[in-house]
PDB file of N, CA and C in Angstrom:
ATOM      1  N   UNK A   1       0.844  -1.176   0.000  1.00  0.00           N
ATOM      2  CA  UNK A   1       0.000   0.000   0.000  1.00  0.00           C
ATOM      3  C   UNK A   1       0.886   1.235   0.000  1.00  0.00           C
ATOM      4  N   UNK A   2       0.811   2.281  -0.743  1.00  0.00           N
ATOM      5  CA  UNK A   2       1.483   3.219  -0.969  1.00  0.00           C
ATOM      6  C   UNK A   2       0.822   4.624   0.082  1.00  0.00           C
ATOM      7  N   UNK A   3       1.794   5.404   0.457  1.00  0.00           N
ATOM      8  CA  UNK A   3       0.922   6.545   1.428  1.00  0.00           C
ATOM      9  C   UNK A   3       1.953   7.669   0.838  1.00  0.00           C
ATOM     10  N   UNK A   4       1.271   8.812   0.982  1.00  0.00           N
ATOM     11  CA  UNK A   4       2.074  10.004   0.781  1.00  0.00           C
ATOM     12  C   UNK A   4       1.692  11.290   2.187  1.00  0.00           C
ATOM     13  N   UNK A   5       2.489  12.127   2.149  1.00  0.00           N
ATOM     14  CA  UNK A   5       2.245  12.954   3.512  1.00  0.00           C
ATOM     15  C   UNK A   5       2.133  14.237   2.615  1.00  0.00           C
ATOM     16  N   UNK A   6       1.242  14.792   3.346  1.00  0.00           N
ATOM     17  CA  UNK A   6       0.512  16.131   2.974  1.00  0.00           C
ATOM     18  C   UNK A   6       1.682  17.531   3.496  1.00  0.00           C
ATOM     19  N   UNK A   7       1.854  18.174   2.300  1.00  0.00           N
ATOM     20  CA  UNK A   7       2.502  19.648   2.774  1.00  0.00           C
ATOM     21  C   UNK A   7       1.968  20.587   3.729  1.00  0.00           C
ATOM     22  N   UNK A   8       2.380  21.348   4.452  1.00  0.00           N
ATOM     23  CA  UNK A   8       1.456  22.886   4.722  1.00  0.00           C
ATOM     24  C   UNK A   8       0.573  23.484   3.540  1.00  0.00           C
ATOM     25  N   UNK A   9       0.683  23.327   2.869  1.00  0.00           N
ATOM     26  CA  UNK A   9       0.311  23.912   1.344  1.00  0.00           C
ATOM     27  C   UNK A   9      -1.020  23.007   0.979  1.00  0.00           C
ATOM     28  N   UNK A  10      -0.945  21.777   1.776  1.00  0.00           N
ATOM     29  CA  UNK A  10      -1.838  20.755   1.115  1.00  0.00           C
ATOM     30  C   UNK A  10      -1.950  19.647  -0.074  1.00  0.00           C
ATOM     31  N   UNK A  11      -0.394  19.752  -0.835  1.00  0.00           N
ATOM     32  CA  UNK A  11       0.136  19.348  -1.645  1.00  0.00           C
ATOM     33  C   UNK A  11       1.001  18.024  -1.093  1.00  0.00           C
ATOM     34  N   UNK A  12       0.608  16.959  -2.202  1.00  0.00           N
ATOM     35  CA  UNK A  12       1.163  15.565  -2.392  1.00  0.00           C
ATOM     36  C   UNK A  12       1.685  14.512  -3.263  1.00  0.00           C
ATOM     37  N   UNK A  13       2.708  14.302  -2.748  1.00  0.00           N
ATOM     38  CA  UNK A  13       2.994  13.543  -3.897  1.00  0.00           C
ATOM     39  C   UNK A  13       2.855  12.681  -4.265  1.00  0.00           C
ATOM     40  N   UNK A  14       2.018  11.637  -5.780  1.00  0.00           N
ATOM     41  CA  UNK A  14       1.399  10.557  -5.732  1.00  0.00           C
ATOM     42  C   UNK A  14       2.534   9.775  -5.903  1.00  0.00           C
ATOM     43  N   UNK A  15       2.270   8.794  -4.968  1.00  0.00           N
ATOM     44  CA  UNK A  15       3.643   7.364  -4.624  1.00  0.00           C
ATOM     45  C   UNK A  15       4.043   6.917  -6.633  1.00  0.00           C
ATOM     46  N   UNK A  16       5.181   6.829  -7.322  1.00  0.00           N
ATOM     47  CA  UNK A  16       5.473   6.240  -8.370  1.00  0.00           C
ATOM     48  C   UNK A  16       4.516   5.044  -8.496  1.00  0.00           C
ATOM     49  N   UNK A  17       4.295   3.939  -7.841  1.00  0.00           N
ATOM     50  CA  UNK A  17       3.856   3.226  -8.158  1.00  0.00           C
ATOM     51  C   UNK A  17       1.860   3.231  -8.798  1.00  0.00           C
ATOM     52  N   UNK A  18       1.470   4.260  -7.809  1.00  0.00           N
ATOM     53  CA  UNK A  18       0.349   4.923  -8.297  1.00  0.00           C
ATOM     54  C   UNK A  18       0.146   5.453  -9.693  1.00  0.00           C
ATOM     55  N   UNK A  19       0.987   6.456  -9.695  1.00  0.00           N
ATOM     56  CA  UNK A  19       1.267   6.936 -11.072  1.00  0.00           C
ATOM     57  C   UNK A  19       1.354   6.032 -11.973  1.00  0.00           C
ATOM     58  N   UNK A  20       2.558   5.376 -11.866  1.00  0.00           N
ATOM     59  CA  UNK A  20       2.523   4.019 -12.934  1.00  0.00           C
ATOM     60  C   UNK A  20       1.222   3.320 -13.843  1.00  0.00           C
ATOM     61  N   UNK A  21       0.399   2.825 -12.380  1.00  0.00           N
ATOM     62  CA  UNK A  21      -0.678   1.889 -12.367  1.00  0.00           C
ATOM     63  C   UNK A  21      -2.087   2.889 -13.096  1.00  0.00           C
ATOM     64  N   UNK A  22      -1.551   3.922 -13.369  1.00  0.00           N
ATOM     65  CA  UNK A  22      -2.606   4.926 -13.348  1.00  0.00           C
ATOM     66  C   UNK A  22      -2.616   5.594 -14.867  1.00  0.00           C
ATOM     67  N   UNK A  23      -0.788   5.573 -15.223  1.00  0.00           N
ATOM     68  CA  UNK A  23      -0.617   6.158 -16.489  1.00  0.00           C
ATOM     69  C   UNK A  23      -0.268   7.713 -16.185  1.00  0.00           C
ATOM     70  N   UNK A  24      -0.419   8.178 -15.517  1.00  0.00           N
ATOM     71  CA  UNK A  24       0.301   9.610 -14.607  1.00  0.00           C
ATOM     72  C   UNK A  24       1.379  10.066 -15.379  1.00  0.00           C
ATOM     73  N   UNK A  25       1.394  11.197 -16.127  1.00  0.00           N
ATOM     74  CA  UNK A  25       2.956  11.764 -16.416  1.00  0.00           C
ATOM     75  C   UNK A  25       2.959  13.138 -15.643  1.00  0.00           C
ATOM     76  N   UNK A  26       4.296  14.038 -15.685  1.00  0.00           N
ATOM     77  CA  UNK A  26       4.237  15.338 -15.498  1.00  0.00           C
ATOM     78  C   UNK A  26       3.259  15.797 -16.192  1.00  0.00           C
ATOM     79  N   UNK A  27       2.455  17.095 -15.624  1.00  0.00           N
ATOM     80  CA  UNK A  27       1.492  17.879 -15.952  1.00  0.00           C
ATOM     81  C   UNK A  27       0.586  17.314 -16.361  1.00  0.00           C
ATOM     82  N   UNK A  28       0.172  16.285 -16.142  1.00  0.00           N
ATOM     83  CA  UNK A  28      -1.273  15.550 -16.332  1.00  0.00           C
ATOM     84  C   UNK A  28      -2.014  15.969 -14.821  1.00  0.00           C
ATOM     85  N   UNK A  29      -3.449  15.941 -15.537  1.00  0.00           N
ATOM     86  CA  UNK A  29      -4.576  16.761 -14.832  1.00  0.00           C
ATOM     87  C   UNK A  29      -5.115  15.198 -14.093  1.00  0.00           C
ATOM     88  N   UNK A  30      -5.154  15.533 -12.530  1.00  0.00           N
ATOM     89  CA  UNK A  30      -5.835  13.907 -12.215  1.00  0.00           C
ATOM     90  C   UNK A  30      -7.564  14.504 -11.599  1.00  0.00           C
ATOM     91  N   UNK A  31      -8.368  13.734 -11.114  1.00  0.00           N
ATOM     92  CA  UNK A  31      -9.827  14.178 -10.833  1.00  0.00           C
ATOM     93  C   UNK A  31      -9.945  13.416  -9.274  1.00  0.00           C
ATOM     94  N   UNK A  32     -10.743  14.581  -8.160  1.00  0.00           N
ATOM     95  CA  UNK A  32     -10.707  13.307  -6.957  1.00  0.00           C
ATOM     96  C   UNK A  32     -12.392  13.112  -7.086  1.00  0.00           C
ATOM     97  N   UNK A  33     -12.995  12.456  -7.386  1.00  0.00           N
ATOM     98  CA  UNK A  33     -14.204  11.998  -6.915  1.00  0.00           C
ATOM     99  C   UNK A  33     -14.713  10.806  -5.486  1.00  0.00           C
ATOM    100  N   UNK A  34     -16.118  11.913  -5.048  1.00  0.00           N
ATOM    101  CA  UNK A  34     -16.169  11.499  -3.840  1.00  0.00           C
ATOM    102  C   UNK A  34     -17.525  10.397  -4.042  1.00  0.00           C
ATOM    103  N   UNK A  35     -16.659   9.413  -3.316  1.00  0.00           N
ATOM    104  CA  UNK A  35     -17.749   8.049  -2.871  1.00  0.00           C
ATOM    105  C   UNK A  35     -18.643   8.303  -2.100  1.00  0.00           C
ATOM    106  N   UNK A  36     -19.836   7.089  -1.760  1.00  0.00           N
ATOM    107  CA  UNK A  36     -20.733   7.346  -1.290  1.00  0.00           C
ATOM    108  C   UNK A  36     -20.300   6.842  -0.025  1.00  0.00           C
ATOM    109  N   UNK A  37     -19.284   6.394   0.663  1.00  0.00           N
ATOM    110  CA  UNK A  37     -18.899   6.254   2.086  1.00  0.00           C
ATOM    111  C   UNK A  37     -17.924   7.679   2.170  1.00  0.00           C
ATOM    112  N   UNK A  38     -17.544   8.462   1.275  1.00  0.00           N
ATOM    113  CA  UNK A  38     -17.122   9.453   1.765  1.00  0.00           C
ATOM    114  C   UNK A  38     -15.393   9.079   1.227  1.00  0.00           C
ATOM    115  N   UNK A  39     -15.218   8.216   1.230  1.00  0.00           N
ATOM    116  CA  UNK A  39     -14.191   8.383   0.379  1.00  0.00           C
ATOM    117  C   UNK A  39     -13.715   8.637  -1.096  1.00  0.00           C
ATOM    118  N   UNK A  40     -12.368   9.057  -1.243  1.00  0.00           N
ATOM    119  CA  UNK A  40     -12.057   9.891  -2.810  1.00  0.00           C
ATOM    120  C   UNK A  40     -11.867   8.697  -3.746  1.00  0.00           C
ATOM    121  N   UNK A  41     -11.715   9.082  -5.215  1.00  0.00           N
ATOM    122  CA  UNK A  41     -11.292   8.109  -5.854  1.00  0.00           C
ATOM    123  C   UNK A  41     -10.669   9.397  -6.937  1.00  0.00           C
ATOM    124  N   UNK A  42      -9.189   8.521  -7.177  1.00  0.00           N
ATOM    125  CA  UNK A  42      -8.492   9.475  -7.397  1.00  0.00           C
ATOM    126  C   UNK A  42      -8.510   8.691  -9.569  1.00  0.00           C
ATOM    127  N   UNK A  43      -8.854   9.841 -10.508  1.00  0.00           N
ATOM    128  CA  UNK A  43      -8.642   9.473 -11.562  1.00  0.00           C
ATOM    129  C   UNK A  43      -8.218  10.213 -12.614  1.00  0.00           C
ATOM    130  N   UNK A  44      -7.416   9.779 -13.857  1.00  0.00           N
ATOM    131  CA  UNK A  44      -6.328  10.627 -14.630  1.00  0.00           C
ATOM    132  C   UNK A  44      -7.863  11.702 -15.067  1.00  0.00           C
ATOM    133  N   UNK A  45      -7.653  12.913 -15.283  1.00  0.00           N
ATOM    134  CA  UNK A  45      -8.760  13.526 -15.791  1.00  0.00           C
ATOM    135  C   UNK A  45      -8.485  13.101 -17.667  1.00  0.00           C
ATOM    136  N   UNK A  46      -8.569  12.634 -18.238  1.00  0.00           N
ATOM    137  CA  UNK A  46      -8.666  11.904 -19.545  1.00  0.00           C
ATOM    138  C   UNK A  46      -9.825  11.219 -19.759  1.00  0.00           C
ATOM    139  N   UNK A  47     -10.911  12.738 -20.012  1.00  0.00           N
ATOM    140  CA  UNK A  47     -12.105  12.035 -20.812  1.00  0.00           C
ATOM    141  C   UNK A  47     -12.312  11.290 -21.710  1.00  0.00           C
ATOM    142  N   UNK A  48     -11.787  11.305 -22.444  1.00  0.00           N
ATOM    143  CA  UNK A  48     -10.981   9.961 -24.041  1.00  0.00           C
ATOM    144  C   UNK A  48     -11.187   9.014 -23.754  1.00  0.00           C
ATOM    145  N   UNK A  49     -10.226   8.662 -22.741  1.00  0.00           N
ATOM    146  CA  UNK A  49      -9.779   7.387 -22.422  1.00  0.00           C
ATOM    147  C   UNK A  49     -10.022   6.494 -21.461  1.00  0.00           C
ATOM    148  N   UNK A  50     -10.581   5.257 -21.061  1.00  0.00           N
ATOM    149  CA  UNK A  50     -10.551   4.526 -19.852  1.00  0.00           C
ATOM    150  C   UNK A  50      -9.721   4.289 -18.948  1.00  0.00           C
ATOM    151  N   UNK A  51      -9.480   5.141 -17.580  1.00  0.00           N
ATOM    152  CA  UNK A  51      -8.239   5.015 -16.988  1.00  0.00           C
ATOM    153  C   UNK A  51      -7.758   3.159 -16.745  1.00  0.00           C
ATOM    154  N   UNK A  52      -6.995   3.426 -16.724  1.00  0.00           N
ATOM    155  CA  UNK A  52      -6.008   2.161 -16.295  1.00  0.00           C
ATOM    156  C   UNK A  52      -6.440   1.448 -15.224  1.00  0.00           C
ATOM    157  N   UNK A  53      -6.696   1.886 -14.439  1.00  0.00           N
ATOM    158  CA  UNK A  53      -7.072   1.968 -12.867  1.00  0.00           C
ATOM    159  C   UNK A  53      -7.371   2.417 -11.932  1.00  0.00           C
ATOM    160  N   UNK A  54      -7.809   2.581 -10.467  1.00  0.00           N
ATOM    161  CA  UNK A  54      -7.993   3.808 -10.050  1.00  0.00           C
ATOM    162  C   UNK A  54      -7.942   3.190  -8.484  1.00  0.00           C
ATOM    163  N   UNK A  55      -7.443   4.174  -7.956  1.00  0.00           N
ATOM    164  CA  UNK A  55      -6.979   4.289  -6.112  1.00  0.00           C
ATOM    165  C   UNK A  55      -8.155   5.245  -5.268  1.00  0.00           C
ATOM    166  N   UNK A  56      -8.582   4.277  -4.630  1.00  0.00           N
ATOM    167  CA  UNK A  56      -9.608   5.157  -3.011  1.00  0.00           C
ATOM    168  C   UNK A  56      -8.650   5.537  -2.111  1.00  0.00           C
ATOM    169  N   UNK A  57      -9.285   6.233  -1.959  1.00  0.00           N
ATOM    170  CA  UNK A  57      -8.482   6.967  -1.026  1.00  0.00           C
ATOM    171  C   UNK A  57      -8.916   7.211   0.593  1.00  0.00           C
ATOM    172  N   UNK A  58      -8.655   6.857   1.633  1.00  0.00           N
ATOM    173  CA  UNK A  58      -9.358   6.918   3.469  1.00  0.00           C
ATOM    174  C   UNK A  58      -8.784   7.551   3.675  1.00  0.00           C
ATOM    175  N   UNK A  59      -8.914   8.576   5.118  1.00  0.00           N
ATOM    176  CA  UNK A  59      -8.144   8.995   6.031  1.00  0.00           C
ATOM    177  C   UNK A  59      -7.678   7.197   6.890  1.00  0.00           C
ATOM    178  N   UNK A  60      -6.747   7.553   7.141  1.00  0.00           N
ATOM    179  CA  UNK A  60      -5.878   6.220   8.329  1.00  0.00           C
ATOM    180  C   UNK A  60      -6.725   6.712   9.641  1.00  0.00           C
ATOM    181  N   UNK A  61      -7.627   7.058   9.810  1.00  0.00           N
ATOM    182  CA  UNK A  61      -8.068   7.017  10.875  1.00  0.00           C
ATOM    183  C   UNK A  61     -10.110   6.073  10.825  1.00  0.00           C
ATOM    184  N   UNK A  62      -9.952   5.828  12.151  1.00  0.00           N
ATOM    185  CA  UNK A  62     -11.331   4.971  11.689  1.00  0.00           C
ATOM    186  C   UNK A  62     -11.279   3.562  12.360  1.00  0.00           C
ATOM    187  N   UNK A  63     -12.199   2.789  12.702  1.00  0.00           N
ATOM    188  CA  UNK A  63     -12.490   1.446  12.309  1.00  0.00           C
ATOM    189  C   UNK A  63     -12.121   0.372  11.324  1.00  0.00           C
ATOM    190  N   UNK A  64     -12.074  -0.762  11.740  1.00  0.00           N
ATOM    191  CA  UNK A  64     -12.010  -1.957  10.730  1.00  0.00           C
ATOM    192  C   UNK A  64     -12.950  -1.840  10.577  1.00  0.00           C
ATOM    193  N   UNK A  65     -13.991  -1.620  10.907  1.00  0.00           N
ATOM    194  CA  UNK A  65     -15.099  -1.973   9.717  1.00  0.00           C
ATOM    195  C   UNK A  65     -15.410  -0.807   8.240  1.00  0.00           C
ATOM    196  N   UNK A  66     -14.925   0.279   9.033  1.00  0.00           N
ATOM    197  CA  UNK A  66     -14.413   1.184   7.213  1.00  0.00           C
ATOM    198  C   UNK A  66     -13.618   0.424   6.385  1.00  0.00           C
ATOM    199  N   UNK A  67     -13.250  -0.548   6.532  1.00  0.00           N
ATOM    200  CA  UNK A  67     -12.182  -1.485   5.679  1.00  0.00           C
ATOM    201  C   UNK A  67     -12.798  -2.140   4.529  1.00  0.00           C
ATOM    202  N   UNK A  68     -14.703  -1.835   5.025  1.00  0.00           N
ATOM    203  CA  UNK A  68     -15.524  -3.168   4.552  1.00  0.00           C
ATOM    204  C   UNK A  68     -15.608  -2.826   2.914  1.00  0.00           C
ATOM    205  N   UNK A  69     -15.181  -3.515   2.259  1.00  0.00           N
ATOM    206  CA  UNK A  69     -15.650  -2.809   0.815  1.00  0.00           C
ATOM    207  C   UNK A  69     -14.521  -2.424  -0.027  1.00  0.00           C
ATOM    208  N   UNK A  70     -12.934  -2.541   0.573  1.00  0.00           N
ATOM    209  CA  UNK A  70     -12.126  -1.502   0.048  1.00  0.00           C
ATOM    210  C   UNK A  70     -11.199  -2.770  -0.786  1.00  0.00           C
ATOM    211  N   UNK A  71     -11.463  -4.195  -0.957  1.00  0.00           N
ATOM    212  CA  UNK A  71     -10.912  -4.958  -1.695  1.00  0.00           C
ATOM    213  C   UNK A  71     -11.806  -5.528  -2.422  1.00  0.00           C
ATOM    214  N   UNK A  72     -11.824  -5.565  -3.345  1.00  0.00           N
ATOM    215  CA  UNK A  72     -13.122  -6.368  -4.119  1.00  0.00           C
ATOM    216  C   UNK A  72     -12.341  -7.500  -4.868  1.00  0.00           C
ATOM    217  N   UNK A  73     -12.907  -8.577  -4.531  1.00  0.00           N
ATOM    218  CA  UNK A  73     -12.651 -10.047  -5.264  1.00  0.00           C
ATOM    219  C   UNK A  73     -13.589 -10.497  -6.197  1.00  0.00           C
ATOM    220  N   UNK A  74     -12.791 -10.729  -7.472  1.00  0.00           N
ATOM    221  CA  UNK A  74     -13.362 -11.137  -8.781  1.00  0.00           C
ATOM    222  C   UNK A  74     -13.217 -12.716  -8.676  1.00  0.00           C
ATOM    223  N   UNK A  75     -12.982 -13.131  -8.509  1.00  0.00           N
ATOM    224  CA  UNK A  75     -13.022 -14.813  -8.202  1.00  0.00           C
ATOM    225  C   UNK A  75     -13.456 -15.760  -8.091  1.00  0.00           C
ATOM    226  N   UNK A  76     -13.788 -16.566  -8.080  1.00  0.00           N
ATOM    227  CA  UNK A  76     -14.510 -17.580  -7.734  1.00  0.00           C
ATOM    228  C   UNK A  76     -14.401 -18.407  -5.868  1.00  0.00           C
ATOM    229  N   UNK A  77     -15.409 -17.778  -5.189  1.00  0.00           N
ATOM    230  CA  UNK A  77     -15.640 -18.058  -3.838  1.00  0.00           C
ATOM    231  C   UNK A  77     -14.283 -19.280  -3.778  1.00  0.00           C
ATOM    232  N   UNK A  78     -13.864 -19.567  -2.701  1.00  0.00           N
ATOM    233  CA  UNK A  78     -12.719 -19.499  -2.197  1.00  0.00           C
ATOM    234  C   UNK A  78     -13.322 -20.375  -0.918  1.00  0.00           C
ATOM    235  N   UNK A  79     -13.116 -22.059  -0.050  1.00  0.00           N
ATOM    236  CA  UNK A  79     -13.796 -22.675   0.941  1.00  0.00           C
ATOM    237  C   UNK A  79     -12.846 -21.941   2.214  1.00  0.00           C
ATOM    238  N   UNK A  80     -13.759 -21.627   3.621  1.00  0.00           N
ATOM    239  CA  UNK A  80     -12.412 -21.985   4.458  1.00  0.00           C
ATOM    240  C   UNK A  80     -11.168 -22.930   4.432  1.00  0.00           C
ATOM    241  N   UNK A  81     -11.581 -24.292   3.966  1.00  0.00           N
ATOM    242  CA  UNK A  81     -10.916 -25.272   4.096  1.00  0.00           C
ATOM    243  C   UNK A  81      -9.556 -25.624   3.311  1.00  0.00           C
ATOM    244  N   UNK A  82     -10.098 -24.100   2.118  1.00  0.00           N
ATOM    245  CA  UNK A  82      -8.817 -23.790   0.797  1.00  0.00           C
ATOM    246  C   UNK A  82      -8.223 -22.954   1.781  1.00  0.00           C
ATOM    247  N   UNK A  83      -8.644 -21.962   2.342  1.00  0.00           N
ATOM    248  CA  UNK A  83      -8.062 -20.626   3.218  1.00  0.00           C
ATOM    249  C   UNK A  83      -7.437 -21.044   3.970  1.00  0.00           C
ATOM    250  N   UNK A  84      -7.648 -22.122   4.523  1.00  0.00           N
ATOM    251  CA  UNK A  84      -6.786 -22.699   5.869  1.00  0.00           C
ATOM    252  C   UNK A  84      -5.528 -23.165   5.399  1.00  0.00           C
ATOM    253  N   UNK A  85      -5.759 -24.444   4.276  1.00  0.00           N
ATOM    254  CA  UNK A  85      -4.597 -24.948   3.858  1.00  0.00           C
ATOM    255  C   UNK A  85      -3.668 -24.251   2.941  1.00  0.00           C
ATOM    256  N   UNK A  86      -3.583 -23.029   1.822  1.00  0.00           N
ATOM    257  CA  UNK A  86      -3.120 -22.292   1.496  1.00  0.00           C
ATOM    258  C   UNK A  86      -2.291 -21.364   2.989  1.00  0.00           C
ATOM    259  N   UNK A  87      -3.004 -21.434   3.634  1.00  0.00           N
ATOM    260  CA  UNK A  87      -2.607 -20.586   5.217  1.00  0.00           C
ATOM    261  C   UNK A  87      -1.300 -21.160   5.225  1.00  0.00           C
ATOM    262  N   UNK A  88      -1.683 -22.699   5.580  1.00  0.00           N
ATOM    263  CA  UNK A  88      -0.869 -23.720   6.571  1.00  0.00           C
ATOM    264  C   UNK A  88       0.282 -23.778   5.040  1.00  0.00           C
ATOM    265  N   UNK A  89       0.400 -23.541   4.141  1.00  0.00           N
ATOM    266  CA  UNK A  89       1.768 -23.882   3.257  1.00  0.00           C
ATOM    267  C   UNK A  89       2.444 -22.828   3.243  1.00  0.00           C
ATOM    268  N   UNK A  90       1.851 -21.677   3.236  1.00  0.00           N
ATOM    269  CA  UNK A  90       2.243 -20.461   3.488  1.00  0.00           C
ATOM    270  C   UNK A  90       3.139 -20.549   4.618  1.00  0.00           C
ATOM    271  N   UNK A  91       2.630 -20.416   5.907  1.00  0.00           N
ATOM    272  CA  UNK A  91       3.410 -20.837   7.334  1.00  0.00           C
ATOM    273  C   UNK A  91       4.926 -21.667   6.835  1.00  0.00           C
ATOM    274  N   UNK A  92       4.510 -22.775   5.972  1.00  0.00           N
ATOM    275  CA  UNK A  92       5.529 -23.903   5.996  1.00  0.00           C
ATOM    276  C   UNK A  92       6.679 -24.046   5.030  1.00  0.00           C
ATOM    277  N   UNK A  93       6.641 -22.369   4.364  1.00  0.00           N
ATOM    278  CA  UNK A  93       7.575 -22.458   3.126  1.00  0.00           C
ATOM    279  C   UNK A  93       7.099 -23.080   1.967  1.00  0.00           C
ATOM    280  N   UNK A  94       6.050 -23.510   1.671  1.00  0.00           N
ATOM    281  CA  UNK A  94       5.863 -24.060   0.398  1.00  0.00           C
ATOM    282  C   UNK A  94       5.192 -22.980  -0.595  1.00  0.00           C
ATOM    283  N   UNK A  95       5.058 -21.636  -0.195  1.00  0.00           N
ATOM    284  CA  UNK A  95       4.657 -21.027  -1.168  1.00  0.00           C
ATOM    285  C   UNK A  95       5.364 -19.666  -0.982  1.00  0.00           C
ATOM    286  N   UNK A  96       5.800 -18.833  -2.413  1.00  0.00           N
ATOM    287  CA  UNK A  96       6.216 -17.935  -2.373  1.00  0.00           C
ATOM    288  C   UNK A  96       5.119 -17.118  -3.109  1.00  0.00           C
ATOM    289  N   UNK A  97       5.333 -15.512  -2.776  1.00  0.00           N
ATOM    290  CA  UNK A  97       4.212 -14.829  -3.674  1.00  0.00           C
ATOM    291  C   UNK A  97       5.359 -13.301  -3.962  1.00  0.00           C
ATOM    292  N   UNK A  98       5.256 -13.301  -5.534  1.00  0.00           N
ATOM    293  CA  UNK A  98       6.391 -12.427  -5.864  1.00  0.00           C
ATOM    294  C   UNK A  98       5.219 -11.607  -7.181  1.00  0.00           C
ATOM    295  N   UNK A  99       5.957 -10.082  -7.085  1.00  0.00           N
ATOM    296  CA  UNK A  99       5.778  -9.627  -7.932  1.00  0.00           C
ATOM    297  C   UNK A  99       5.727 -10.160  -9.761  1.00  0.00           C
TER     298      UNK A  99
END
């Protein structure tokens, strides 16, 4: 997860990897739109085009349960019994997870 710290000014800098994932160059115009829990969603302003991707944005302050909603899984449901044992290989060295 990438974080950036706010100036006196109010100014920030978006983490490289954001940018990247986003298509971000110098002097590109980005858009914050606000969710219906109140959080931002930050996107390239490029009406044209379908952004790449796009980052919400929370304050770090709050509840786990503001958490609810902020990963969305495309997948196919997943048993405890997969969750556990993926867990337990994990624990045991049998799985690595790399970029």
């Amino acid at each position: 997860m990438s974080t950036a710290a706010v100036t006196s000014k109010g100014q920030i800098t978006i983490p490289l990897e954001v940018r990247k994932k986003l298509g971000i160059k110098p002097g590109d115009r980005v858009r914050f739109i606000k969710g219906v829990k109140g959080e931002y969603v930050l996107k390239p302003k490029d009406d044209a085009a379908e952004p790449k991707a796009e980052f919400v944005f929370k304050p770090k302050t709050g509840t786990i349960m503001d958490m609810l909603g902020c990963i969305r899984w495309t997948g196919k449901p997943v048993t405890i019994e997969k969750m556990n044992e993926t867990i337990a290989k994990g624990w045991a060295g049998l799985i690595t997870f790399e970029d």
